[in-house]
Protein backbone atom coordinates (compact mmCIF):
# COMPACT_ATOMS: atom_id res chain seq x y z
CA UNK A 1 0.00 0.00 0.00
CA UNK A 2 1.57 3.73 -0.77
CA UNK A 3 2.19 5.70 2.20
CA UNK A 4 5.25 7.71 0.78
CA UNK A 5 4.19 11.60 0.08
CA UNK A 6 6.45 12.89 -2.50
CA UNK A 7 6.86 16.89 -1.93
CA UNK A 8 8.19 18.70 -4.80
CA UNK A 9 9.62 22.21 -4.17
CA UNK A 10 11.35 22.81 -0.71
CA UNK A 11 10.31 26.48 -0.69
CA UNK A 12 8.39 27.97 2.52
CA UNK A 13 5.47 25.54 2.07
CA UNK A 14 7.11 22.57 1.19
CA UNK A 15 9.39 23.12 4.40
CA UNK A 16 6.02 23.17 6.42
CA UNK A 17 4.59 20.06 4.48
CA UNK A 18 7.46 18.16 5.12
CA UNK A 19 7.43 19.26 8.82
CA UNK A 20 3.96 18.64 9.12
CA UNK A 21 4.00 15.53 7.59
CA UNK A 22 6.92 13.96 9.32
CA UNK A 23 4.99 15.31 12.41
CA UNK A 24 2.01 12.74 11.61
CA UNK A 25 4.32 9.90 11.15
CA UNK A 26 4.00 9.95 7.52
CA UNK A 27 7.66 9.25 5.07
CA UNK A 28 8.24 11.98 3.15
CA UNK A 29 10.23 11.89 0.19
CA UNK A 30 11.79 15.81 -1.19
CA UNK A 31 13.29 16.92 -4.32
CA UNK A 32 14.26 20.71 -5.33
CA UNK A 33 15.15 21.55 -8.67
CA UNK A 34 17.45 24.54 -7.31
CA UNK A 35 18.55 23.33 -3.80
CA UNK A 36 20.11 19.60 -4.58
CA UNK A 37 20.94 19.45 -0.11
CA UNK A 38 16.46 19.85 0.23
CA UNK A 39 16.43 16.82 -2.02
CA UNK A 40 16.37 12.86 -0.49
CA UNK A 41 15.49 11.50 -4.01
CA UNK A 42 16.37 12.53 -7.51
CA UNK A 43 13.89 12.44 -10.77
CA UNK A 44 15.39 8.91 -11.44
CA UNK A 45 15.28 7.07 -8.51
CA UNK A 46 11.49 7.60 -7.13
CA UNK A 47 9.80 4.56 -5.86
CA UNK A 48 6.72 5.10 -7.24
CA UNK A 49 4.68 2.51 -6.10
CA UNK A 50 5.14 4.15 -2.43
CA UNK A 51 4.02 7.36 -3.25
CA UNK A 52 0.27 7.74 -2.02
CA UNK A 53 0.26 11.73 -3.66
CA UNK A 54 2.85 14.74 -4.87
CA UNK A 55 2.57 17.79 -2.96
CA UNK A 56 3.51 20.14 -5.61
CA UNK A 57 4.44 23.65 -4.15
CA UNK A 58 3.40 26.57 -6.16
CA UNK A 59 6.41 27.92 -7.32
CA UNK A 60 6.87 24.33 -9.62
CA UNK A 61 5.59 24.88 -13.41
CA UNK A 62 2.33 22.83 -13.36
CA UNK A 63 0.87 23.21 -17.03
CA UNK A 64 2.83 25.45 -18.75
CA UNK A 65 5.47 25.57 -20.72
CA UNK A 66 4.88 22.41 -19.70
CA UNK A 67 4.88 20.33 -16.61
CA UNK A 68 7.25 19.68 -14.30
CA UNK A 69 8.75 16.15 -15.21
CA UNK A 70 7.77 15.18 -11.76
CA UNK A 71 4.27 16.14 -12.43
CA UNK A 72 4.05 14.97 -16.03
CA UNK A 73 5.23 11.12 -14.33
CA UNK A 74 2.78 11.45 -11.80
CA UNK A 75 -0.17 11.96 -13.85
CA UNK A 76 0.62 9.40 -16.03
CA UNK A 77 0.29 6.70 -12.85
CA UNK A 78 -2.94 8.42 -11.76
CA UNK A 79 -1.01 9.21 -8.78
CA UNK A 80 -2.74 12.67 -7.19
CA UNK A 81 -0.89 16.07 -6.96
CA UNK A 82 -1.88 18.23 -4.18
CA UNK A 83 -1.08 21.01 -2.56
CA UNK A 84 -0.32 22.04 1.11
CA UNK A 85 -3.91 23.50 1.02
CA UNK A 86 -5.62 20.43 0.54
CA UNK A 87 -4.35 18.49 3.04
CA UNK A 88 -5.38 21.96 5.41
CA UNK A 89 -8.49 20.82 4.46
CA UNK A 90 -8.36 17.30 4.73
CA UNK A 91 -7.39 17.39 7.91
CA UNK A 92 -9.45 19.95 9.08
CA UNK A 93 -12.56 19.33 7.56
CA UNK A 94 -15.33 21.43 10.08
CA UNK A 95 -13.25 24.43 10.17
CA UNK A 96 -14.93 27.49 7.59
CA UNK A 97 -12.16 28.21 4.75
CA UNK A 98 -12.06 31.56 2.98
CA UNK A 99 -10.11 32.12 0.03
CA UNK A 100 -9.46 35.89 -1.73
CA UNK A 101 -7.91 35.99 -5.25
CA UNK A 102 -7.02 38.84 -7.72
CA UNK A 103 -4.03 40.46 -9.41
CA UNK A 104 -3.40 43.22 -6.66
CA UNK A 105 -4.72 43.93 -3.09
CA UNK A 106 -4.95 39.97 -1.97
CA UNK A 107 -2.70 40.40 0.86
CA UNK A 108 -4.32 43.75 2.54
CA UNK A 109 -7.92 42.07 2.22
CA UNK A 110 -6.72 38.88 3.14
CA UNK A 111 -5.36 40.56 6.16
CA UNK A 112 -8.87 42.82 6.50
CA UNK A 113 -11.07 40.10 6.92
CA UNK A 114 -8.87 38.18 9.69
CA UNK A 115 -8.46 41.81 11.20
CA UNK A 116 -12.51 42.04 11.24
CA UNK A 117 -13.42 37.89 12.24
CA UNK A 118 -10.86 38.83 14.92
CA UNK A 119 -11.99 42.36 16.08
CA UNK A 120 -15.49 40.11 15.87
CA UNK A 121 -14.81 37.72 18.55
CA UNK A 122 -14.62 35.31 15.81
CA UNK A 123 -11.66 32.94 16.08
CA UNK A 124 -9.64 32.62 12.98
CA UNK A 125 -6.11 32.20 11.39
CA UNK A 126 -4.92 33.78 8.38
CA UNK A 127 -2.22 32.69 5.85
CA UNK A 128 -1.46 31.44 2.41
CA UNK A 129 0.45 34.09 -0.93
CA UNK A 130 0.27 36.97 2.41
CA UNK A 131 3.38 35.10 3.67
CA UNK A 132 2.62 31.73 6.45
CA UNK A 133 2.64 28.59 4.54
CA UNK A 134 -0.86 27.34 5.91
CA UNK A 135 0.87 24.12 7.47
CA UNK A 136 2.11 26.16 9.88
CA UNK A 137 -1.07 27.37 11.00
CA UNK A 138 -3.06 26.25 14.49
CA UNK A 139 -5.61 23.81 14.29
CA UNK A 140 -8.87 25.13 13.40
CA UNK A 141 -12.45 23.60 15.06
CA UNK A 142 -16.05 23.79 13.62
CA UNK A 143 -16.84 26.78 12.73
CA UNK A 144 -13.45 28.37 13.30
CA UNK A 145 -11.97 30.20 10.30
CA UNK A 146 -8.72 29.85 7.82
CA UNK A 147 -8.74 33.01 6.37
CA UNK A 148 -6.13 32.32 2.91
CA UNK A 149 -4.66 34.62 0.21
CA UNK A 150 -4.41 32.33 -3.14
CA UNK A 151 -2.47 33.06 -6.06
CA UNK A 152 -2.85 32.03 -9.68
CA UNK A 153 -0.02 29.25 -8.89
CA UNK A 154 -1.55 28.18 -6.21
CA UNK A 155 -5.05 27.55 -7.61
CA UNK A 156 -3.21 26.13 -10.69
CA UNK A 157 -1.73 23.19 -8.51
CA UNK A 158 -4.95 22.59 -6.06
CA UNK A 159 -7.26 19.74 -6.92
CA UNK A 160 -10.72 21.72 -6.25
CA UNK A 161 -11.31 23.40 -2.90
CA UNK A 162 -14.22 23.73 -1.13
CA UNK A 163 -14.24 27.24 -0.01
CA UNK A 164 -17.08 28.38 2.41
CA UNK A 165 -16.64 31.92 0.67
CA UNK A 166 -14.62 32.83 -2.41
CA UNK A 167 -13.85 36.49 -3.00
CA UNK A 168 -12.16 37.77 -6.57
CA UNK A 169 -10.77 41.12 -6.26
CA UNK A 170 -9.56 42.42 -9.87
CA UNK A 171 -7.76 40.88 -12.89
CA UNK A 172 -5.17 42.98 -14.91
CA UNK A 173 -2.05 41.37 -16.87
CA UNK A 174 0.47 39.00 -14.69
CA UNK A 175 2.43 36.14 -14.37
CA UNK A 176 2.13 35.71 -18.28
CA UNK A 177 5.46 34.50 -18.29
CA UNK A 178 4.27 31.08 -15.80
CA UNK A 179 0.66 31.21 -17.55
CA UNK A 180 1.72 31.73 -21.02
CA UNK A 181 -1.84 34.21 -21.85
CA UNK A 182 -3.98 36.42 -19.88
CA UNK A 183 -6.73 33.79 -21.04
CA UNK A 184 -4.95 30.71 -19.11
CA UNK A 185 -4.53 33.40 -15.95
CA UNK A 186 -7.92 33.82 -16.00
CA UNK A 187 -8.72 30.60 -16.48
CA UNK A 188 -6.38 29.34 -13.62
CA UNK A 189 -8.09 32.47 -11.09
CA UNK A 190 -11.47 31.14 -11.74
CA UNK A 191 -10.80 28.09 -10.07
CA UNK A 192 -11.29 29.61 -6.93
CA UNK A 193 -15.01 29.20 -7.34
CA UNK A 194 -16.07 25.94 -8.53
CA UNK A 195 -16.48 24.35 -5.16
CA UNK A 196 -16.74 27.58 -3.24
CA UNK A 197 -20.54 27.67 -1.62
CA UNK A 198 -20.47 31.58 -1.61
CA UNK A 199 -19.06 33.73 -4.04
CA UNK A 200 -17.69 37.73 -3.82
CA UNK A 201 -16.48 39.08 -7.01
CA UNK A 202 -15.81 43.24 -7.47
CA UNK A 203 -16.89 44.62 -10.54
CA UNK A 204 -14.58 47.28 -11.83
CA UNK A 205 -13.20 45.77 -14.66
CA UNK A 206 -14.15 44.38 -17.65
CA UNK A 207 -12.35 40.93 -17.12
CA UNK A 208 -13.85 40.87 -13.83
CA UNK A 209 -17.43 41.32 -15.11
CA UNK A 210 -17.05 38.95 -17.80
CA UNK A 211 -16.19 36.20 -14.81
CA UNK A 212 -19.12 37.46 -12.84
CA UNK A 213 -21.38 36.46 -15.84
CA UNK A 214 -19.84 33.49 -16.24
CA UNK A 215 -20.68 32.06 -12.91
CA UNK A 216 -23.89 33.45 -12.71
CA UNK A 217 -25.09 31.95 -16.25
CA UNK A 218 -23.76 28.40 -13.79
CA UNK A 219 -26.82 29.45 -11.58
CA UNK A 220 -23.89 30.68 -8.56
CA UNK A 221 -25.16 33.56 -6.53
CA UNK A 222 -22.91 36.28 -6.59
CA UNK A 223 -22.35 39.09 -4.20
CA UNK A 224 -21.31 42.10 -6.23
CA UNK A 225 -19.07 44.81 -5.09
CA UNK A 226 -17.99 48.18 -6.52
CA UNK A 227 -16.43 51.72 -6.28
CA UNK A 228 -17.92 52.98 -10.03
CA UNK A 229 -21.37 51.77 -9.81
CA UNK A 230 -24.51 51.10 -7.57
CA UNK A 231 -24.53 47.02 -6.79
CA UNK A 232 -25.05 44.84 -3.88
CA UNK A 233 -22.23 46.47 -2.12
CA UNK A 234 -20.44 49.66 -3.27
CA UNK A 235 -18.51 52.57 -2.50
CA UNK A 236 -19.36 56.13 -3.74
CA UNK A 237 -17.34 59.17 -2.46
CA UNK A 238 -15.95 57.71 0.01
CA UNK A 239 -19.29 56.36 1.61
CA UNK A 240 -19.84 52.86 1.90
CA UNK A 241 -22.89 51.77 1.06
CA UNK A 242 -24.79 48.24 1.74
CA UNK A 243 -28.30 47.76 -0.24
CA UNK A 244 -28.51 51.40 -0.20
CA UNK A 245 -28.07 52.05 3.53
CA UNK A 246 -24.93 54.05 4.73
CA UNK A 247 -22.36 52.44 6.73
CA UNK A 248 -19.23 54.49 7.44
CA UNK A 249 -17.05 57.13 5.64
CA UNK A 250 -14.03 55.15 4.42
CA UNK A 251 -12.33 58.80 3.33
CA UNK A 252 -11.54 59.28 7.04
CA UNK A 253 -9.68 55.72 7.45
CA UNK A 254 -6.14 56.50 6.97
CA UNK A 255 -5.37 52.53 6.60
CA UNK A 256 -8.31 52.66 3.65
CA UNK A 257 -7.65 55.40 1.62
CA UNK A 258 -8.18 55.14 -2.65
CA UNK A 259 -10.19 53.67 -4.70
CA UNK A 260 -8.08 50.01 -4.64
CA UNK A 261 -8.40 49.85 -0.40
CA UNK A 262 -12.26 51.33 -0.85
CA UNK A 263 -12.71 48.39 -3.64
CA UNK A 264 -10.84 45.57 -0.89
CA UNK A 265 -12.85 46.78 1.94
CA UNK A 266 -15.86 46.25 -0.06
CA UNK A 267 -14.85 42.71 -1.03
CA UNK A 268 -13.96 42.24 2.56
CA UNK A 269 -17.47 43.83 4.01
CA UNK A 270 -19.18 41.20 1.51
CA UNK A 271 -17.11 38.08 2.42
CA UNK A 272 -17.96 38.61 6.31
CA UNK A 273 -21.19 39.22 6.01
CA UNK A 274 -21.89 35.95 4.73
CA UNK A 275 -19.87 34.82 7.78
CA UNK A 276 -22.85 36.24 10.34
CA UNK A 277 -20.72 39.11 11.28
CA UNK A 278 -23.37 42.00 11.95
CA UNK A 279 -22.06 45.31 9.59
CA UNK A 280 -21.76 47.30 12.46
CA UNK A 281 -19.10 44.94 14.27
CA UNK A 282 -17.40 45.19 10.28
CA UNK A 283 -17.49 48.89 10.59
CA UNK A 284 -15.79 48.91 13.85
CA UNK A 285 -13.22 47.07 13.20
CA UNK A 286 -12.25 49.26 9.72
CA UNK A 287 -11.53 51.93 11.86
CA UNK A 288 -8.78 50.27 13.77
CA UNK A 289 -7.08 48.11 10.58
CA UNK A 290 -3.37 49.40 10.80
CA UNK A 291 -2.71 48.43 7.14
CA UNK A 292 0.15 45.98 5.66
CA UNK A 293 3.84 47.11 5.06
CA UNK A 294 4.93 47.43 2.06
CA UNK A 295 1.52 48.72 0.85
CA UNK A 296 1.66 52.91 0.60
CA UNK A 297 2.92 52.55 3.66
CA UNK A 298 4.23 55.76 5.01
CA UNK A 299 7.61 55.01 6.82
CA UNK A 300 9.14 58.25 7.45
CA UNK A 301 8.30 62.30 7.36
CA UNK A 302 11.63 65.12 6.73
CA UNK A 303 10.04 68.78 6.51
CA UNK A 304 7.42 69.07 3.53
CA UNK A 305 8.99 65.22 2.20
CA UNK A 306 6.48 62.00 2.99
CA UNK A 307 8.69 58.45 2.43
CA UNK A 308 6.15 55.84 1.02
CA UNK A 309 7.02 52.07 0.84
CA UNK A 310 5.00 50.89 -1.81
CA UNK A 311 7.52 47.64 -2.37
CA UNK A 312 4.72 45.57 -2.83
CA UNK A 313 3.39 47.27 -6.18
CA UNK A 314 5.38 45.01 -8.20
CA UNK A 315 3.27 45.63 -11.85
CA UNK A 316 1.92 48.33 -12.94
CA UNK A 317 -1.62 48.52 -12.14
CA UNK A 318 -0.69 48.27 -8.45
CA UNK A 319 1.62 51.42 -9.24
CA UNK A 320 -1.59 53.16 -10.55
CA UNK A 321 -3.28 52.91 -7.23
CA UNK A 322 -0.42 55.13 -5.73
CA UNK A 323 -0.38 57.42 -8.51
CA UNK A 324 -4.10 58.02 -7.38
CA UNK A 325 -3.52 58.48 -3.59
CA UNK A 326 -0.75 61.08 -4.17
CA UNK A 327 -1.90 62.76 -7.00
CA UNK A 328 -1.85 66.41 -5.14
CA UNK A 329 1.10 66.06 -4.14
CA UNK A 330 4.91 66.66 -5.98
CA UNK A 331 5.84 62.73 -6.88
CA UNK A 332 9.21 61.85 -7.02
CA UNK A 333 9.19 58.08 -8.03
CA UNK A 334 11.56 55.26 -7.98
CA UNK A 335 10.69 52.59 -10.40
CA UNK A 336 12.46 49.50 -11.35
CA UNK A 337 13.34 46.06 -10.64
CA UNK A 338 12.96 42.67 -12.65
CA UNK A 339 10.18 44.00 -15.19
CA UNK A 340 7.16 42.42 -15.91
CA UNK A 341 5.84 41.95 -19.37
CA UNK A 342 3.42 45.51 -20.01
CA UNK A 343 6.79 47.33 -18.40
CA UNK A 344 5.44 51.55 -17.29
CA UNK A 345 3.28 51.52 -20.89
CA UNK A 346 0.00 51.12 -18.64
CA UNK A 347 1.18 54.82 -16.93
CA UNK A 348 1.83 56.59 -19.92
CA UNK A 349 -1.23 58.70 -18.73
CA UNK A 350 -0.37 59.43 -15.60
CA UNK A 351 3.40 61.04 -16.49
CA UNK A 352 2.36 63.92 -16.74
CA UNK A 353 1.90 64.12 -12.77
CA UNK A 354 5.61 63.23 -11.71
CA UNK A 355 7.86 65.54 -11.35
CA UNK A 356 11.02 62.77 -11.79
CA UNK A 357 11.35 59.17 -11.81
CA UNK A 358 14.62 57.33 -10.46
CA UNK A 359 15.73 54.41 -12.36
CA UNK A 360 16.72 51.01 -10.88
CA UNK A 361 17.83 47.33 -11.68
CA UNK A 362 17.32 45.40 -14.97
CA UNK A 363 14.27 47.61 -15.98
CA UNK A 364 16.17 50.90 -15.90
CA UNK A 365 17.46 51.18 -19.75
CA UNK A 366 13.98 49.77 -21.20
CA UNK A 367 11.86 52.17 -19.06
CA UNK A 368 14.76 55.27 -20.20
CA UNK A 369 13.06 54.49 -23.64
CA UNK A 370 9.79 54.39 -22.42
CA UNK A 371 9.75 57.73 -20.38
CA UNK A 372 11.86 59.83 -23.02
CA UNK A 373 10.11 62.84 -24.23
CA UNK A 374 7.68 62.46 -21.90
CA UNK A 375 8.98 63.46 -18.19
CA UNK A 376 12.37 63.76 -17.00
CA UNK A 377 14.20 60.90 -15.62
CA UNK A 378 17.64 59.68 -13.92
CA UNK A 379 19.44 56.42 -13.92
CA UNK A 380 20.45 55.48 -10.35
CA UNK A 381 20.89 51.98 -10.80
CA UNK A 382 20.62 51.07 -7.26
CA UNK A 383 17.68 52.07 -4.20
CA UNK A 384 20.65 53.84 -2.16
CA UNK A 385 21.03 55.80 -4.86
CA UNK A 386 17.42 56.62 -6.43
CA UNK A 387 16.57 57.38 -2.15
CA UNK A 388 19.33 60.06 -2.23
CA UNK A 389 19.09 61.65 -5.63
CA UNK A 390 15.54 62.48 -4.90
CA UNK A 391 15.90 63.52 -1.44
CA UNK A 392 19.17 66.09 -3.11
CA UNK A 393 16.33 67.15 -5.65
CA UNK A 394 13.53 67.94 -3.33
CA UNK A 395 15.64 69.71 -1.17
CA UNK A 396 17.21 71.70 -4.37
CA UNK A 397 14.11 72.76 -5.30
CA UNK A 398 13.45 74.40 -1.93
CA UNK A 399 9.68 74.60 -2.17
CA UNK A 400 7.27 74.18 0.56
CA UNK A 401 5.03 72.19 -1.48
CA UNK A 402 4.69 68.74 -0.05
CA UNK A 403 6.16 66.28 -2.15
CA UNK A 404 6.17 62.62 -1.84
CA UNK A 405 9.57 60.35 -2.66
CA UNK A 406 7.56 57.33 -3.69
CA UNK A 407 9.15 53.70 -4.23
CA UNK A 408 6.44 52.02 -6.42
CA UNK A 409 8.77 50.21 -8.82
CA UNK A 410 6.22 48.49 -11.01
CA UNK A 411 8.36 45.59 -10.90
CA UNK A 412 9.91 42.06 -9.38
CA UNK A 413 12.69 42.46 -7.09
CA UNK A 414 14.70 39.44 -7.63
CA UNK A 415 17.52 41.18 -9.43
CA UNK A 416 18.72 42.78 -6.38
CA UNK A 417 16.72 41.60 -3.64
CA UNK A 418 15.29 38.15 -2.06
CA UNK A 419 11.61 39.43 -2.12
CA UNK A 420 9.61 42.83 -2.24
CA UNK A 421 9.67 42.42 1.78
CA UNK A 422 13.31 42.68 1.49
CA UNK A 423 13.47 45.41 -0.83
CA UNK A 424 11.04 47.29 1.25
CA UNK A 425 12.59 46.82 4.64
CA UNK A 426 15.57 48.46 2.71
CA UNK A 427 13.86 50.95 1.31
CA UNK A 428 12.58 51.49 5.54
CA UNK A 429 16.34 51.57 6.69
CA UNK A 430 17.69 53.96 4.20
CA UNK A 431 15.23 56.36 4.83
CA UNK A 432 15.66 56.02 8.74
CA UNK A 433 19.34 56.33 8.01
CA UNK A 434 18.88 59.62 5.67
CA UNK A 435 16.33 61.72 8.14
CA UNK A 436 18.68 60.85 10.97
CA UNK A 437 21.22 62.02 9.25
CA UNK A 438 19.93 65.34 8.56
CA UNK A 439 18.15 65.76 12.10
C-alpha cells in the first residue's frame, strides 16, 4: 500500500509540508530543482509505487510551458498532486475556509477580513500568498476560520477546494510568463469558485465582469461589489454603502484610503457578512485596521517630504493605485526592478503628474526608452542611490510644497533583492538612516 508523500519544491510551504508531515508519522520523500541538499530523491530514482500523492508547491511549473517532469510522471500513474492546502483541508474538515484571489490587493484584504473575524470575537487564522505557509497554521475547530490569500499558482496546482466563501478582487495582466496568456490566468483564477458555496467578485473591470457572468449563467449567486457603480455592495465618495443604507465614511480611514483599499474593503465587508458578522461589528473594526507594510505605507516624514514604501506594487496597475492616492502632491518616483511583461506603458497617462522618476535594476534602460520625451528621468541603478538623488532634488528645489519620494517600482525584485519584503525593509532603513542624518 503507498504511504510515501512525494513533496516537490522545498520552498516555505514545502518546508512546512514536510514538517507537518513527518509530524504525523507519515515518510516523506523531497526533491528541489534549485537546492540539490532539500532533495532525499532525484527524478530517477522515485519509488513510485510508495508514493500515495505529490505535494507540488506553487512555485513548480504545473501546465505550462509544460509540466514539471515530476508532475508529467505522476499523472501518467494516476497518482494525485496536491497542494499544502488540501491536506489543510483534509485534515481539518469542520473548520470554515475563505479564500481571496485577484491580481493586486490579496494580501491587505486577506489581512482585512482576519483583522474584522478577529476584532469580531470570531476565532480565525490567516495565511497562504500573504506570507505563512498554511501548514504552519493552528488547528482550526467547527466553525473556526482559515482566512487564505491564493495566487494564480496556487489555484493552478490545487485539486478543487471547497471554499465556504470565495472572493475575486480584480484581474489585470500578470504572471504571463508562468501562464503563457492572460486567457490561461484567468482561467487558472477562476478556479477559486467551482467548489466555493459563496461567491464575492468586485466589478470594476471588464475581465472581472465577464467572470461574474460566467458564474452566474452556472446558476452561482454572486455578491457584487464596486467603487464605479450602484450594486449589492459599493462605495461612492468615500461612503460605503450596503443595499442602499450608509455604513461608514471610508475617506476618514487612513489605513483605507483610494479607490483600490475602498474596492478591498468592499470585497472584505461582503465576504464577512456571509460569515454572520453583523455590519456594524465590520465597521468597527475598519476603523482600527493598521494596514500591511509594504503597501503605501508611510515610513518616514523630513520637513514638507512624505517616504512611502509601496515595495509591494510590483506591476503596474498596483503602481496606478499610488499614482491616485498622491496625486496632489509633488511625486518623485523610484521605479524598477525585474520587469514584468506591459513594463510603465499602462502609466503613460499618468506622467504627466511626476515631477522625476529614479531608475533602478534590470528595468532601468527599457523604461529610459519608455519615459523619453515624456517626463524627465535619472538612472540610479541602485535604491541607495534613487533614495538620495531624490531627497538632493527635493531639497534643491526648496519649495514648501509637499512632495512625496515614492518607491512604487512596477516591478519584481529578484535582481537585487530576495523578495519585495526585502526590498522594502531596505527601502525602511535607508530612509531612517537619511532623516537621521539630517536631524
Amino acid at each position: 500500500m503507498a504511504n510515501t508523500y512525494l513533496i516537490l519544491g522545498m520552498g516555505k510551504s514545502g518546508q512546512a509540508a514536510a514538517k507537518w508531515l513527518q509530524a504525523r508519522g507519515t515518510k516523506v520523500l523531497t526533491l528541489d530543482d534549485h537546492s540539490p541538499t532539500k532533495s532525499t530523491v532525484t527524478l530517477n530514482n522515485i519509488p513510485w509505487n510508495d508514493i500515495a500523492a505529490v505535494i507540488q508547491s506553487p512555485g513548480v511549473p504545473y501546465t505550462f510551458p509544460a509540466p514539471h517532469p515530476i508532475t508529467a510522471m505522476a499523472q501518467a500513474r494516476n497518482i494525485p498532486i496536491l497542494t499544502d492546502i488540501n491536506l489543510l483541508q483534509q485534515a481539518h474538515p469542520k473548520a470554515r475556509f475563505v479564500g481571496i484571489t485577484g491580481t493586486n490587493g490579496k494580501s491587505t484584504t486577506t489581512a482585512l477580513i482576519g483583522h474584522i473575524l478577529s476584532h469580531s470575537g470570531h476565532p480565525c487564522s490567516v495565511g497562504g500568498n500573504i506570507g505563512v505557509p498554511v501548514l504552519s497554521l493552528p488547528p482550526l475547530k467547527e466553525n473556526e476560520t482559515y482566512v487564505l490569500e491564493l495566487s494564480s499558482f496556487q489555484l493552478e496546482v490545487s485539486a478543487l477546494l471547497n471554499l465556504d466563501v470565495a472572493g475575486w478582487l480584480n484581474i489585470t495582466p500578470d504572471h504571463l510568463d508562468r501562464h503563457g496568456s492572460l486567457e490561461n490566468y484567468i482561467a487558472e483564477k477562476k478556479k477559486i469558485f467551482l467548489k466555493a458555496h459563496n461567491a464575492v467578485i468586485n466589478l470594476d473591470d471588464e475581465f472581472s465582469l465577464q467572470v461574474c457572468q460566467y458564474f452566474k449563467n452556472k446558476g452561482k449567486v454572486v455578491v457584487g461589489v464596486s467603487c464605479t457603480q450602484q450594486t449589492d455592495i459599493y462605495v461612492e465618495r468615500g461612503i460605503f454603502y450596503d443595499n442602499q443604507n450608509a455604513v461608514i465614511d471610508l475617506s476618514l480611514i487612513e489605513s483605507l484610503q483610494g479607490l483600490h483599499n475602498y474596492q478591498n474593503a468592499a470585497t472584505a465587508y461582503a465576504v464577512c457578512k456571509l460569515l454572520n458578522v453583523p455590519a456594524a461589528d465590520i465597521a468597527e473594526a475598519f476603523k482600527t485596521f493598521s494596514g500591511l507594510a509594504h503597501r503605501q505605507e508611510i515610513v518616514g516624514r523630513f520637513k514638507n517630504i512624505t517616504f512611502v514604501n509601496d515595495s509591494k506594487a510590483t506591476n503596474a496597475e498596483a503602481t496606478i493605485h499610488a499614482f491616485n492616492r498622491y496625486a496632489n502632491q509633488a511625486i518623485y518616483w523610484i521605479a524598477g526592478g525585474r520587469p514584468k511583461s506591459q513594463g510603465i506603458h499602462p502609466l503613460k497617462d499618468f506622467f504627466s503628474n511626476i515631477r522625476h522618476v529614479f531608475l533602478i535594476g534590470e528595468a532601468q534602460n527599457d523604461f529610459a526608452k519608455t519615459l523619453d520625451g515624456s517626463m524627465p528621468y535619472t538612472l540610479s541603478g541602485n535604491l541607495d542611490k534613487a533614495l538620495t538623488d531624490a531627497f538632493e532634488m527635493i531639497l534643491k528645489n526648496a519649495t514648501d510644497q509637499p512632495a512625496v519620494i515614492l518607491l512604487s517600482p512596477a516591478c519584481a525584485s529578484y535582481d537585487q533583492f530576495q523578495s519585495f519584503e526585502h526590498r522594502g525593509d531596505v527601502f525602511r532603513t535607508l530612509v531612517t538612516q537619511l532623516i537621521e542624518s539630517y536631524i
